[in-house]
Structure formats: C-alpha cells, structure tokens
N, C-alpha and C. Protein backbone atom coordinates (compact mmCIF):
# COMPACT_ATOMS: atom_id res chain seq x y z
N UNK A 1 6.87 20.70 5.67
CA UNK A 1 5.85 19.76 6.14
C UNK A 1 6.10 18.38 5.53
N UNK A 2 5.75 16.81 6.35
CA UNK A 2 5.89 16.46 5.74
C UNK A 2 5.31 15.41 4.84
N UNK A 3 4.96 14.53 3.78
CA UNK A 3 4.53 13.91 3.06
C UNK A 3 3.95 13.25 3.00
N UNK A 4 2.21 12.70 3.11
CA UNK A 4 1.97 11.65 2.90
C UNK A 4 1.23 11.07 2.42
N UNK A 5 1.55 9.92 1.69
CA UNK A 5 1.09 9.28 0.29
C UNK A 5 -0.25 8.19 0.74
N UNK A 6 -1.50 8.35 0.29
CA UNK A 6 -2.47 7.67 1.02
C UNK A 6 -3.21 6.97 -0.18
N UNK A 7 -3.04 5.11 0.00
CA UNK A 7 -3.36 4.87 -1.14
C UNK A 7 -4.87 4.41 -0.28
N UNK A 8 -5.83 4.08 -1.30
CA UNK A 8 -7.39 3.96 -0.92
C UNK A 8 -7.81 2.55 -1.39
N UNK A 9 -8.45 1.44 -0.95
CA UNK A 9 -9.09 0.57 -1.88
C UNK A 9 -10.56 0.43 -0.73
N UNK A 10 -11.42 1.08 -0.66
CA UNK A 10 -11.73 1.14 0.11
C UNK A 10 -13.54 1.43 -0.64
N UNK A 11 -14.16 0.95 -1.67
CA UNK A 11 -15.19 1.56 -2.84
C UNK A 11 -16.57 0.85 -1.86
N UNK A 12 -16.24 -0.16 -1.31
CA UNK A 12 -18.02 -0.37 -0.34
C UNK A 12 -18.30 0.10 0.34
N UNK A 13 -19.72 0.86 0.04
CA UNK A 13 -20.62 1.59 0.76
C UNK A 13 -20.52 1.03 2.00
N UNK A 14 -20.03 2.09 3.23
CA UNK A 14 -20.09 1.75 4.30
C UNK A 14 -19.11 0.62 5.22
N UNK A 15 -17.58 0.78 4.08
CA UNK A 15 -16.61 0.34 4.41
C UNK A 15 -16.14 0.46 5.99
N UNK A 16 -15.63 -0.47 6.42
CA UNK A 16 -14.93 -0.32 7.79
C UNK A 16 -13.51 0.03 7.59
N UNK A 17 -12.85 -0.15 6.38
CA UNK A 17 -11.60 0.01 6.43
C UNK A 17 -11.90 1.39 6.16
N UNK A 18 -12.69 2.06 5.30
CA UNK A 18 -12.78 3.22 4.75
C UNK A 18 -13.01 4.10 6.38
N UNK A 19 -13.55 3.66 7.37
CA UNK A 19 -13.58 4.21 8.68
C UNK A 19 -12.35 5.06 9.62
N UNK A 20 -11.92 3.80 9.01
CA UNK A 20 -10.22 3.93 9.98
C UNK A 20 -9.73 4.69 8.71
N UNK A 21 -9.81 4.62 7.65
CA UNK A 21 -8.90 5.76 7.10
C UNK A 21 -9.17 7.15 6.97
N UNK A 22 -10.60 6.89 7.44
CA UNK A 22 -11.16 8.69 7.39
C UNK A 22 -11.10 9.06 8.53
N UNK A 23 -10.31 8.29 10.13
CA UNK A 23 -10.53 9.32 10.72
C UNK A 23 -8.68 9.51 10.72
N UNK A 24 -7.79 8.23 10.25
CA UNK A 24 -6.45 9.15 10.28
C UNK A 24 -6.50 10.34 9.43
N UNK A 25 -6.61 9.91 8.35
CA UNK A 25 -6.90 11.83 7.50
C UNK A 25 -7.54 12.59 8.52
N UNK A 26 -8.99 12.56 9.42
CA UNK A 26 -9.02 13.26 9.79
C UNK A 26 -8.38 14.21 11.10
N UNK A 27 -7.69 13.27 11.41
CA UNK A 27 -6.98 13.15 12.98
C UNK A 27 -5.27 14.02 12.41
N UNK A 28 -4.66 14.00 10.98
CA UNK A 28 -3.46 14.11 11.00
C UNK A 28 -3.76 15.13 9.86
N UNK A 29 -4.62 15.96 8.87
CA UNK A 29 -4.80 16.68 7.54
C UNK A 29 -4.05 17.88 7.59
N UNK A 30 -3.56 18.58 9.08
CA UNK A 30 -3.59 19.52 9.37
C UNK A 30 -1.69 19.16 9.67
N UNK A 31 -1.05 18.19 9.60
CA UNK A 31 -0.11 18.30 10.31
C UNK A 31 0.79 17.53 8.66
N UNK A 32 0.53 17.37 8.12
CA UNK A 32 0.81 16.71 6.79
C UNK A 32 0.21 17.05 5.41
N UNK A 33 1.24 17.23 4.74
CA UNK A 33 0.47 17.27 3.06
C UNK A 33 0.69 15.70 2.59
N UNK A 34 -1.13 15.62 2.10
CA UNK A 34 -1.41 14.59 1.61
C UNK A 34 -1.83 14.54 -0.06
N UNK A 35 -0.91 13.41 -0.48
CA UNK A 35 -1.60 12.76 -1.54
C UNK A 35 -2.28 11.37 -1.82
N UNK A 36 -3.58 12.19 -2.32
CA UNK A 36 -4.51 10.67 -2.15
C UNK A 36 -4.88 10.07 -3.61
N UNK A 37 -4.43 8.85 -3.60
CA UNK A 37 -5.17 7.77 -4.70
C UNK A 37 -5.80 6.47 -4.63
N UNK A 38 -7.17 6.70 -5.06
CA UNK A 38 -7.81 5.88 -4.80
C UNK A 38 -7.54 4.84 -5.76
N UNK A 39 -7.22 3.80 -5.48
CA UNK A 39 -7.04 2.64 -6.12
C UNK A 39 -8.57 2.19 -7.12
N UNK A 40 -9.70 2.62 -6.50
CA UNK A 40 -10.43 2.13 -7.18
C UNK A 40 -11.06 2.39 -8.25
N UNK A 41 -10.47 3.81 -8.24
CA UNK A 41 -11.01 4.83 -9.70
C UNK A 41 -9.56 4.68 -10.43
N UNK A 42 -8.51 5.07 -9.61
CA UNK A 42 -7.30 4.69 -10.63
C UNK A 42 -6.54 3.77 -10.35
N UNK A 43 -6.90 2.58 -11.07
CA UNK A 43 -6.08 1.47 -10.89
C UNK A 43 -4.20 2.00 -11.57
N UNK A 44 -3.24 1.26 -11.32
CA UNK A 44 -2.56 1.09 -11.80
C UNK A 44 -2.60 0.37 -13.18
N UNK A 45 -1.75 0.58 -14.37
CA UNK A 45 -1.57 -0.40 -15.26
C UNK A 45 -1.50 -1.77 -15.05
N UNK A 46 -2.08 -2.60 -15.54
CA UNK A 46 -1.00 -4.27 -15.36
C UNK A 46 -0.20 -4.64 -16.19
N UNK A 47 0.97 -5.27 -15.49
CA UNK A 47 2.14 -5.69 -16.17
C UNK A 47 1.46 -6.89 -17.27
N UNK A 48 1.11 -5.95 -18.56
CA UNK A 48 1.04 -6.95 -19.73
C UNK A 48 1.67 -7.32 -20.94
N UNK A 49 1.71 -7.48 -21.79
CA UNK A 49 2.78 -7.79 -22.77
C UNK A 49 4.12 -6.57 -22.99
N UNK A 50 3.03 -6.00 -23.37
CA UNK A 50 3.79 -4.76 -23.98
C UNK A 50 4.46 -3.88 -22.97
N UNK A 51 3.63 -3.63 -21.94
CA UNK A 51 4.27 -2.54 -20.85
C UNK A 51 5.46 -3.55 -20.33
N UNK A 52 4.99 -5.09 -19.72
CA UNK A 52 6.05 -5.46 -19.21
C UNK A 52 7.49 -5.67 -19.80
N UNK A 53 6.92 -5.76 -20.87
CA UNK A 53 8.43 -6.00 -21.78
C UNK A 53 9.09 -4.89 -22.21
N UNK A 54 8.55 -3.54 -21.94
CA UNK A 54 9.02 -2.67 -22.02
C UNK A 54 10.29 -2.06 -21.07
N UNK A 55 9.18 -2.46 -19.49
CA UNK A 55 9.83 -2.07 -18.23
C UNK A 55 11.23 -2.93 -18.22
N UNK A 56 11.11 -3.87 -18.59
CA UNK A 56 12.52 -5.01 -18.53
C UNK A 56 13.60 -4.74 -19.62
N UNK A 57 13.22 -4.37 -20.46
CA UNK A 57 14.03 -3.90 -21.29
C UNK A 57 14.78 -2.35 -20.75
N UNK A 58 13.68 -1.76 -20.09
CA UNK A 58 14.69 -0.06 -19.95
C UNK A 58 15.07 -0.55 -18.18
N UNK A 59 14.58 -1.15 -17.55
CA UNK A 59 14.65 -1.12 -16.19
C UNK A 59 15.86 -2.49 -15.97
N UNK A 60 16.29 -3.30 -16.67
CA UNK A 60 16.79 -4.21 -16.42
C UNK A 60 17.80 -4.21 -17.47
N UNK A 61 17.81 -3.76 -18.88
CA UNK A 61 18.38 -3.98 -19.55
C UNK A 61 19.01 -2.94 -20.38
N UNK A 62 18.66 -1.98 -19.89
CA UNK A 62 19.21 -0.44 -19.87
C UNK A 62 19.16 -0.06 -21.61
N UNK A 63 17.98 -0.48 -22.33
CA UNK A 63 17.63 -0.18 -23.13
C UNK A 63 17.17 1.33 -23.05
N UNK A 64 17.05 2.51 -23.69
CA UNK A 64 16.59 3.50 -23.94
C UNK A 64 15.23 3.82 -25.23
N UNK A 65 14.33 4.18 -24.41
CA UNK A 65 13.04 3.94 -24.99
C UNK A 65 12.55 4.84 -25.85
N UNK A 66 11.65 4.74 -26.64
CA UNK A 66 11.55 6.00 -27.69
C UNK A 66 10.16 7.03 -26.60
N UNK A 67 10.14 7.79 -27.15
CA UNK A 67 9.15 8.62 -26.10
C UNK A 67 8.12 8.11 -26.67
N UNK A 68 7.14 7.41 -27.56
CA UNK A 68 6.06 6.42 -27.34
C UNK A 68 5.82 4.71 -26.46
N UNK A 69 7.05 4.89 -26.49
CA UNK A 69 7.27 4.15 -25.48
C UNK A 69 7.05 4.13 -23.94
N UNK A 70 7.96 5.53 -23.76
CA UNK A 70 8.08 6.11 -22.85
C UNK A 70 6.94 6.04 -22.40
N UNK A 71 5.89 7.01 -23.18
CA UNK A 71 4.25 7.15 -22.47
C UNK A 71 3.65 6.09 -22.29
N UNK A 72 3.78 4.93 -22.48
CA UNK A 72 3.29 3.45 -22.13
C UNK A 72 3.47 2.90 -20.85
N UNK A 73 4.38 3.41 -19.95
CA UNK A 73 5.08 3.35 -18.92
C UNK A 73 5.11 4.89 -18.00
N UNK A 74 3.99 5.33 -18.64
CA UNK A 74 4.36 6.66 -17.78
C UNK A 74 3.21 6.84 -16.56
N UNK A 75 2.38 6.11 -16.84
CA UNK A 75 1.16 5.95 -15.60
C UNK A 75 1.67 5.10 -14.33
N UNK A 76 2.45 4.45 -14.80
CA UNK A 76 3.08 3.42 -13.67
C UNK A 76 4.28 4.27 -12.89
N UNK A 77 5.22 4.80 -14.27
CA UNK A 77 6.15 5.79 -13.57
C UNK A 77 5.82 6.84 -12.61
N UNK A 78 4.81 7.37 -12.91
CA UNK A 78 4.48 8.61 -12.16
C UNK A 78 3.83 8.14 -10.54
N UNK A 79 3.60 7.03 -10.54
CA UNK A 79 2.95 6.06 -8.90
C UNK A 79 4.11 6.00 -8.49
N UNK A 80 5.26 5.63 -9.41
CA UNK A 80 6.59 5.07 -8.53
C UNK A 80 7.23 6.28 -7.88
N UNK A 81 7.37 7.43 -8.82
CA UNK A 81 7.76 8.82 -8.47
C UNK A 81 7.08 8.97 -7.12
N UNK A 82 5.47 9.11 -7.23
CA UNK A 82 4.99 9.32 -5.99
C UNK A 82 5.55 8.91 -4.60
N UNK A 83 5.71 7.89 -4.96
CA UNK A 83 6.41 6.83 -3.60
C UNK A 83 7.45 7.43 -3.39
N UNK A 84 8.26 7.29 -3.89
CA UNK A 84 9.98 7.58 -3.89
C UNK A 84 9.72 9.25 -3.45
N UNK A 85 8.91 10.64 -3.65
CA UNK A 85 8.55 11.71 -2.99
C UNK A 85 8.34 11.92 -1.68
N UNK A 86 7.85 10.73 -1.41
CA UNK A 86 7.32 10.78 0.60
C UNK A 86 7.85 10.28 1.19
N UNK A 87 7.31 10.79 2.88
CA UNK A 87 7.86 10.39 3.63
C UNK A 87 6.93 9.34 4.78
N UNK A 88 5.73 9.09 3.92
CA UNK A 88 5.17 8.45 4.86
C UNK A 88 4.08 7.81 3.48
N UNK A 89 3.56 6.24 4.00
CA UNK A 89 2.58 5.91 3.04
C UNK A 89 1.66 5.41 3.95
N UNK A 90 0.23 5.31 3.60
CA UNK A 90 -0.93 4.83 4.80
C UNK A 90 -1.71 4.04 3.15
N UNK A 91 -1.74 2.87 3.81
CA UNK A 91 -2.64 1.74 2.54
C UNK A 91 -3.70 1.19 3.43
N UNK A 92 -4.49 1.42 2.99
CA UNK A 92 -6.21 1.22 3.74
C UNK A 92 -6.77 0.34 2.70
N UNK A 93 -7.01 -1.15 3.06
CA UNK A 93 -7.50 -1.99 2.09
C UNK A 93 -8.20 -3.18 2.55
N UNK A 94 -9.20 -3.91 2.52
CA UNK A 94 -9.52 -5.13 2.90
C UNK A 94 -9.10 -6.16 2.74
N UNK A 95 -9.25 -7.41 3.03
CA UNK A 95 -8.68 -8.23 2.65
C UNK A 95 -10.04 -8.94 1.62
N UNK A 96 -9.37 -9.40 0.51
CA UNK A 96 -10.48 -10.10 -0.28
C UNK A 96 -9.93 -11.74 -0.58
N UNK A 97 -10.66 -12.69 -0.28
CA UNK A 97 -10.34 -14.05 -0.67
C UNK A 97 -8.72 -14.09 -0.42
N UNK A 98 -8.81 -14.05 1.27
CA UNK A 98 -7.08 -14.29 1.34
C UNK A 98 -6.16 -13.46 0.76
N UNK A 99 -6.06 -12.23 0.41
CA UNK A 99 -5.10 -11.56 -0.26
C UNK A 99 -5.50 -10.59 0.03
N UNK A 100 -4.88 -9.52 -1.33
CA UNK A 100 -5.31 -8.25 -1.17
C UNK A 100 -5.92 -7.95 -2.83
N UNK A 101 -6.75 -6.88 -2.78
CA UNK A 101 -7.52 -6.87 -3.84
C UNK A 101 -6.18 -6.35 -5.19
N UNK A 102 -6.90 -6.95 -6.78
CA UNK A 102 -5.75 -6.85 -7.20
C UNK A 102 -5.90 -5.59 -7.86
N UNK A 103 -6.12 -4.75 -7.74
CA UNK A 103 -5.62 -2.90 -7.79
C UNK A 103 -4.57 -2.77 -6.83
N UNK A 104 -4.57 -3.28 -5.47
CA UNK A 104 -3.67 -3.34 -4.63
C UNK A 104 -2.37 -3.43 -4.75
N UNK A 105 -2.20 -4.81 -5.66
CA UNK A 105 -1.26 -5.84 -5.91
C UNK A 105 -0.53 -4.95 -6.86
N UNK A 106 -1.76 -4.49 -7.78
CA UNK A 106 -1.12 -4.24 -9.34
C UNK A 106 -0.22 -2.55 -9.10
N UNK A 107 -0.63 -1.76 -7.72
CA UNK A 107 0.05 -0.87 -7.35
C UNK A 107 2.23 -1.04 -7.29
N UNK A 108 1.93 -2.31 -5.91
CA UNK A 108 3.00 -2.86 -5.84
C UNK A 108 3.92 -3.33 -7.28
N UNK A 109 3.21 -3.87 -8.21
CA UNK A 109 4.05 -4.42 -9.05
C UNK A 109 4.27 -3.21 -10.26
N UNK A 110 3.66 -1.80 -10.17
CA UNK A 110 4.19 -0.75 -10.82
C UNK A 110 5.27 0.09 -10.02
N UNK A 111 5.20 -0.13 -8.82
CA UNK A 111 6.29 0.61 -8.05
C UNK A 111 7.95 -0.15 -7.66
N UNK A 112 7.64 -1.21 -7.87
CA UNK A 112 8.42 -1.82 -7.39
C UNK A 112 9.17 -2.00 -8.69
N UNK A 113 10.52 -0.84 -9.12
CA UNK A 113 10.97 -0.83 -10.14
C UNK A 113 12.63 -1.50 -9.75
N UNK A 114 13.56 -1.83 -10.84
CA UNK A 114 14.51 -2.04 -10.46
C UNK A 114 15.53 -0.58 -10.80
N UNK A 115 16.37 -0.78 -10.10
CA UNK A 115 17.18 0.41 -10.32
C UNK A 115 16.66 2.11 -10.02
N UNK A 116 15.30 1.84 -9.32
CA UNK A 116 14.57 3.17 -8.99
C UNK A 116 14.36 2.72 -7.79
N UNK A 117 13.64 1.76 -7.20
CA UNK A 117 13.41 1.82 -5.68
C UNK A 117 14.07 0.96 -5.20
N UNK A 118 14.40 -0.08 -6.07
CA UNK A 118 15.39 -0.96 -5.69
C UNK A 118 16.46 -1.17 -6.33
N UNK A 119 17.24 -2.28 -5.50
CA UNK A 119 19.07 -2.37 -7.00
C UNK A 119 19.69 -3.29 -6.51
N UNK A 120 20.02 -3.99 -6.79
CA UNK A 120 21.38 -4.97 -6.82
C UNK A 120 23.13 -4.29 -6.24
N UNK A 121 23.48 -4.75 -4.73
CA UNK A 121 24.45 -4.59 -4.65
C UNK A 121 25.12 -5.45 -4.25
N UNK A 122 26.66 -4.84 -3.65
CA UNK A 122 27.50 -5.88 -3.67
C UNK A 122 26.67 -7.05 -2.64
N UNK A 123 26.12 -6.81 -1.34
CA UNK A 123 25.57 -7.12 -0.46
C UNK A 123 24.50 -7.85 -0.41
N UNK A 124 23.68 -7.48 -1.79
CA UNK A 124 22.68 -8.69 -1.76
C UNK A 124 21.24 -7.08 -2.89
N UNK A 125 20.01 -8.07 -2.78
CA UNK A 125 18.93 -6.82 -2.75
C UNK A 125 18.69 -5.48 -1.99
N UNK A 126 19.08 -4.31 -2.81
CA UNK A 126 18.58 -2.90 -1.54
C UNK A 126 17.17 -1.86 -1.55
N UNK A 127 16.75 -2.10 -0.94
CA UNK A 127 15.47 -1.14 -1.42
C UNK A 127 16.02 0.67 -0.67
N UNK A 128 15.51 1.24 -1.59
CA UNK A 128 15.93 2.45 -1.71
C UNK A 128 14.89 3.24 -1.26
N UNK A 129 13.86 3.06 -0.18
CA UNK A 129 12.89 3.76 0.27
C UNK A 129 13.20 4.08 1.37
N UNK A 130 14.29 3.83 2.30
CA UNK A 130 14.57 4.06 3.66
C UNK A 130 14.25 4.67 4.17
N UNK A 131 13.93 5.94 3.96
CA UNK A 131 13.70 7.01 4.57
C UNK A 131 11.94 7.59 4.68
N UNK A 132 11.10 6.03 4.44
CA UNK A 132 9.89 6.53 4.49
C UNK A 132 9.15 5.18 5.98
N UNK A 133 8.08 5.54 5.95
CA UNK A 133 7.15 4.19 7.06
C UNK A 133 6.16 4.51 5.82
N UNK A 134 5.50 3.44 6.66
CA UNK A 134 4.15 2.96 6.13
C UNK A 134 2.97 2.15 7.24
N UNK A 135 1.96 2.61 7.09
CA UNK A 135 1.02 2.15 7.76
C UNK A 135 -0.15 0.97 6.73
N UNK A 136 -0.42 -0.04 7.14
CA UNK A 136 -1.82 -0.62 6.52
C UNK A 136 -2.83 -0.89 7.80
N UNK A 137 -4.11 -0.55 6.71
CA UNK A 137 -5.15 -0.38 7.60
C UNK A 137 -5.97 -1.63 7.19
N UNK A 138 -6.49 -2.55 7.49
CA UNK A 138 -7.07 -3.95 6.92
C UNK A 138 -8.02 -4.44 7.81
N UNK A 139 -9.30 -4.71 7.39
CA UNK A 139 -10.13 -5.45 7.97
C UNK A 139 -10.42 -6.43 6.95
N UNK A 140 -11.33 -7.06 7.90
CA UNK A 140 -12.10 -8.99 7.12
C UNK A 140 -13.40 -8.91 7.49
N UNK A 141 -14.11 -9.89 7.33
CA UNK A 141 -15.26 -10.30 7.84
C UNK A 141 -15.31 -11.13 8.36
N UNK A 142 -14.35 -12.27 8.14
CA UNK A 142 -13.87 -13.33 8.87
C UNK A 142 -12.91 -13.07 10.13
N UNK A 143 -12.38 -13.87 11.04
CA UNK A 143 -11.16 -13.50 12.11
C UNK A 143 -10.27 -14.02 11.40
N UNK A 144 -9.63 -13.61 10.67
CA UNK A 144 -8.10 -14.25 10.22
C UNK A 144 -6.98 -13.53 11.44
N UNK A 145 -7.16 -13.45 12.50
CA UNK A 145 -6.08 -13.33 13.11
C UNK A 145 -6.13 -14.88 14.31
N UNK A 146 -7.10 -16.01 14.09
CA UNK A 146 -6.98 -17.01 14.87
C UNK A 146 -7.25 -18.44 13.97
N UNK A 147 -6.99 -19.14 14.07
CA UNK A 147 -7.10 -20.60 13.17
C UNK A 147 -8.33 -21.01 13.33
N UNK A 148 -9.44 -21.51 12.11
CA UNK A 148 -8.35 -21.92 10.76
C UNK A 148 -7.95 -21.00 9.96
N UNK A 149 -7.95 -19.54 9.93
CA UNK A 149 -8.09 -18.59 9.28
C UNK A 149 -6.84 -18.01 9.22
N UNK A 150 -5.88 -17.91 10.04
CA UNK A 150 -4.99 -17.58 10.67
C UNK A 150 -3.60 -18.08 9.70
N UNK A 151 -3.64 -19.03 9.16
CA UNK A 151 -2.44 -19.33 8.24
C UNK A 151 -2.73 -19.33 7.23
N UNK A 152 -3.76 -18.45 6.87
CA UNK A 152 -4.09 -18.24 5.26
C UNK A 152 -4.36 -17.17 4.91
N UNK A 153 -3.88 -16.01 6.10
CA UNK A 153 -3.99 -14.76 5.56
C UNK A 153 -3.01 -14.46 4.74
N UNK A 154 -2.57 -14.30 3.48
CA UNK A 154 -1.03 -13.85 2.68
C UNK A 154 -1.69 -12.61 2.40
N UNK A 155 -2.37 -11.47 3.01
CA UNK A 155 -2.49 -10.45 2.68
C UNK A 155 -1.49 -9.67 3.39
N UNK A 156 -1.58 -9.64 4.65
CA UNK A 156 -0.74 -8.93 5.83
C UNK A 156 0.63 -9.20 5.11
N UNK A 157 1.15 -10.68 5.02
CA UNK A 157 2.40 -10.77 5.15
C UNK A 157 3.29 -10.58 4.04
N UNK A 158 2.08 -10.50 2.28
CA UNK A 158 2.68 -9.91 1.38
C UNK A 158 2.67 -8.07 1.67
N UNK A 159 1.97 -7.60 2.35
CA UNK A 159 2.17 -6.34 2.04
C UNK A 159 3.29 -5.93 3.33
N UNK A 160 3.62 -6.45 4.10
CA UNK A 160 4.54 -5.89 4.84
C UNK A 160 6.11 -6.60 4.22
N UNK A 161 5.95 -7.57 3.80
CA UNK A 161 6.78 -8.03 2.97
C UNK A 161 7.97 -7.35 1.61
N UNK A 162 6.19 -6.90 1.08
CA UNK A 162 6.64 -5.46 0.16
C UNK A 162 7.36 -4.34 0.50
N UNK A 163 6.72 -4.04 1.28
CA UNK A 163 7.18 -2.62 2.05
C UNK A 163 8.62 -3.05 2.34
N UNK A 164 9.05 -3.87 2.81
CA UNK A 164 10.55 -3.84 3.52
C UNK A 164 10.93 -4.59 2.17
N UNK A 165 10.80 -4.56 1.36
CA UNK A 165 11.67 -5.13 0.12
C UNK A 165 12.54 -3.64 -1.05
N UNK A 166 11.33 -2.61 -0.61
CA UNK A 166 11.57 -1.62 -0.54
C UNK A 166 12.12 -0.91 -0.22
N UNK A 167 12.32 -1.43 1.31
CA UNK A 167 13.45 -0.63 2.12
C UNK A 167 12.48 0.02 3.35
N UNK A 168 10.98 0.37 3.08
CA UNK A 168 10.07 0.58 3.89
C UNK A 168 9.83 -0.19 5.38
N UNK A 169 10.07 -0.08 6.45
CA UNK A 169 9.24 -0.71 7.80
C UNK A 169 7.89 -0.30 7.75
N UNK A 170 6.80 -1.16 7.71
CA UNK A 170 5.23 -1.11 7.85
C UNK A 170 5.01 -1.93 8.83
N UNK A 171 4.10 -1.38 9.64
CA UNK A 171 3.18 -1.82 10.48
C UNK A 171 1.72 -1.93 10.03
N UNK A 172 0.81 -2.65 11.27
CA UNK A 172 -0.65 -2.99 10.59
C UNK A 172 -1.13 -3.13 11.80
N UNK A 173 -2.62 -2.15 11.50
CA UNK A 173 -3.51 -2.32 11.91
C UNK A 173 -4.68 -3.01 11.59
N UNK A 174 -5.29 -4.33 11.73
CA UNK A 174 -5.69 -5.58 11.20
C UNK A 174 -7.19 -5.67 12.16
N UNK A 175 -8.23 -5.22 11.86
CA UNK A 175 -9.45 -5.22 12.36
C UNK A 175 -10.23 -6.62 12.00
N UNK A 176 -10.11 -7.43 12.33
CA UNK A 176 -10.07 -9.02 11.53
C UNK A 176 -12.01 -9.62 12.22
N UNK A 177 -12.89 -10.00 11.57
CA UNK A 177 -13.62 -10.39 12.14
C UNK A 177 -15.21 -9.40 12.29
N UNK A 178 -15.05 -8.84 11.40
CA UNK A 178 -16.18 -7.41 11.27
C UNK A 178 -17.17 -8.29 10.80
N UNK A 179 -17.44 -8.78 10.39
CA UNK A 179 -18.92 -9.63 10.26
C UNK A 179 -19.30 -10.90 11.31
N UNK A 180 -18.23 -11.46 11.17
CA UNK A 180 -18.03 -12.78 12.41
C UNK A 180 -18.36 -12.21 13.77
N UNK A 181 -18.25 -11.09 14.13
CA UNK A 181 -18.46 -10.22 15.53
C UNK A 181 -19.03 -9.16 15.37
N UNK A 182 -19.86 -8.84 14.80
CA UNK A 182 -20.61 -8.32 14.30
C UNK A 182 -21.06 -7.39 15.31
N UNK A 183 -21.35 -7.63 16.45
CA UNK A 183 -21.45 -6.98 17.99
C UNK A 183 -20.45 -6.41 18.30
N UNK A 184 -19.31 -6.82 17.85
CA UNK A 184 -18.65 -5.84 18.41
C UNK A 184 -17.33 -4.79 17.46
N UNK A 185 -18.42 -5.02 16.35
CA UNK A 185 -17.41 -3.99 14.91
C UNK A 185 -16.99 -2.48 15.60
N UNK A 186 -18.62 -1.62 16.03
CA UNK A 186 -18.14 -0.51 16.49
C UNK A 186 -16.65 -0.18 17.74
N UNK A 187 -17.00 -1.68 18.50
CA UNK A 187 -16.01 -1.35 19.44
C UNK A 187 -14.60 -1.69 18.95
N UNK A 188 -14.45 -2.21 17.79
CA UNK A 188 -13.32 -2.67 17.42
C UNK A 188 -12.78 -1.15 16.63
N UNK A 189 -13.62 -0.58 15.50
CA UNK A 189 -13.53 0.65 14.76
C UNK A 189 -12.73 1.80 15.96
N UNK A 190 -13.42 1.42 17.26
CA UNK A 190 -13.09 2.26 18.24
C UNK A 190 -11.91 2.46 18.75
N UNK A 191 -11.12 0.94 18.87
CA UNK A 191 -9.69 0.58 19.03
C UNK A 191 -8.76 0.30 17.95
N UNK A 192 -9.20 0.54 17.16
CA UNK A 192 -8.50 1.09 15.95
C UNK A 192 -8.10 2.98 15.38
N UNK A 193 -8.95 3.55 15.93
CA UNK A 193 -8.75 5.17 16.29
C UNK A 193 -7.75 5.08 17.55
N UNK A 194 -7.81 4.60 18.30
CA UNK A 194 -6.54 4.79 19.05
C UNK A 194 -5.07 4.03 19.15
N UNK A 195 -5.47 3.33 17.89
CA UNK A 195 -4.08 2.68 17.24
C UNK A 195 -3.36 3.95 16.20
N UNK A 196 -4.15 4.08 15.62
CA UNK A 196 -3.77 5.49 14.67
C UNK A 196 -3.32 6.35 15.31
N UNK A 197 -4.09 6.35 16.28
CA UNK A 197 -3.48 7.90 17.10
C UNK A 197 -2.35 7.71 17.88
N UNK A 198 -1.83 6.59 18.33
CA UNK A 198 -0.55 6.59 18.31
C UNK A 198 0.57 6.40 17.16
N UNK A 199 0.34 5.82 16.29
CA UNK A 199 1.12 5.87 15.69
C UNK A 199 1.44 7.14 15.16
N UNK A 200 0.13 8.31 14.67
CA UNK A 200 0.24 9.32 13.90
C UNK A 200 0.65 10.30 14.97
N UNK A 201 1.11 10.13 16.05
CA UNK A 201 2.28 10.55 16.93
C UNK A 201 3.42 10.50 16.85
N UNK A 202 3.79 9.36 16.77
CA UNK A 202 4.59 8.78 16.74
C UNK A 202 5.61 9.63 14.71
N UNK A 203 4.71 9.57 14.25
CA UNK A 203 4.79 10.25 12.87
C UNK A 203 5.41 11.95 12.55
N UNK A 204 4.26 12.11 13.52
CA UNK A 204 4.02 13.73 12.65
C UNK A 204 4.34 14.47 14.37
C-alpha cells in the first residue's frame, strides 16, 4: 500500500482548510497508509544556535557528532526520515499575513537537509525526493488569487517552490477569498472536494 505523509496546520475552530483536508482523508483512508502530523501540536525545532550549527557541521561539513548531539537533531531528523519514507505528501495550511504559518516554514527548513534530500552534483542542485507528489490545500480570507492581492501571495509559490527543490512536483488547491465571499465559502468547499477527488485518482 502506498504512503501518505499528511502534514496539518489547520488549529481554528471551524477551519476551511481543515474541511478540505478531512474529506481527502476521508475520501482516500482506505486506499493508503497514512501518517499524520499536526504541525500545531508538534511543531518542528527551529534552526537556532545550537541545532543549526550542529546540522552544518554534520550535514555540510561531514563532521561526526557525539550522540548528545545527535539527540539535538533528532526531532528534526526523524520529520526528514518521514518524508524521504513516502510516497505521497498532502500539506493543508492557510495562508497567514502573506505566507505560510511559521510551524509550516519551520517544517521545510528541518527537512530540507543537505546530502539527505538534497546534494550537489556535477549538474547543478538535486533533490532526492523524486519519487514522491505532493498536494497543498490553502485557503485565505482575502482573494489572493486576483490583484491587489495577487502579487503578494509568497505562500503558494514558496511552497511549491520547496517541493520541487526537493525533487517533489506539487500542485495546489487554493480556496482564496473565504471571508471576502463569504456567500459563497460552502460552494467553494464544494469545488474543492472535487478537486481532491481527482487528483486522489489520479494517486491511489
């Protein structure tokens, strides 16, 4: 069967993104083993003094770490493992103040290791995830899919960005405008279940 890694940021009561991600789980539970982490109970570490200078030293500089070390880096390691395990990732997240919330962010910048998902070759940067997709699920309250809103979304385009830096192709489903249209959230929630459902065809 095969794999898939479902990250969550999704903690407001009565989330819309949390909508669309409960009905792909519910639409695909049966055709996939899932692992789920909620970003909002378990954040990732942040790259701070100590961890980061750790990671650069064993990840870049092929230092060998003492096993207290080791465990300083092992909450981050074990997210990256996760990734690098599957064959499919689904990131369900809002957009907050133009971006993405930073549990989000701070995911990306624990996974995104050198010499584990990615590496330096003759050719240039390779991400070493090839063999997985990825889905994001994203709503707003605002329409950031039309101007003035529209060239200031860097949420979409860092996270698909990510993904293929990785080596990942992601697509997005972008529900933009849930408060601004307020009339017509349900019908939007609605065409967003049948975005999923093709894709999670397309998948599984």
């Amino acid at each position: 069967m095969k794999k898939t890694l479902i990250l969550s940021y999704t903690p407001r009561e009565n989330s819309n993104t949390k909508k669309m991600l409960d009905f792909f789980i519910e639409n695909n539970q049966e055709k996939t083993a899932i692992t789920f982490i909620d970003l909002a109970e378990e954040a990732p570490d942040l790259l701070l003094k100590e961890n980061l200078n750790l990671y650069v030293n064993r990840n870049f500089g092929g230092v060998e770490l003492t096993d207290e070390e080791q465990k300083v880096l092992a909450k981050n390691d074990k997210m990256m493992q996760q990734l690098l395990d599957t064959d499919f990732v689904v990131l369900a997240s809002p957009m907050y103040n133009f971006s993405v919330p930073a549990t989000v962010k701070a995911w990306f910048d624990a996974v995104i290791q050198a010499g584990k998902t990615f590496g330096y070759t003759e050719t240039g940067i390779k991400g070493f995830c090839e063999n997985t997709k990825a889905l994001i699920l994203m709503t707003s309250g605002s329409d950031f899919g039309i101007e003035p809103y529209k060239s200031v979304n860097f949420a979409t385009p860092f996270l698909i960005t990510a993904f293929n830096f990785l080596g990942i192709p992601a697509q997005a489903i972008n529900k933009f405008g849930m408060i601004e249209y307020a009339d017509k959230s349900n019908q939007m929630i609605a065409d967003a279940k049948e975005e999923i459902k093709v894709v999670s065809n397309q998948w599984y």
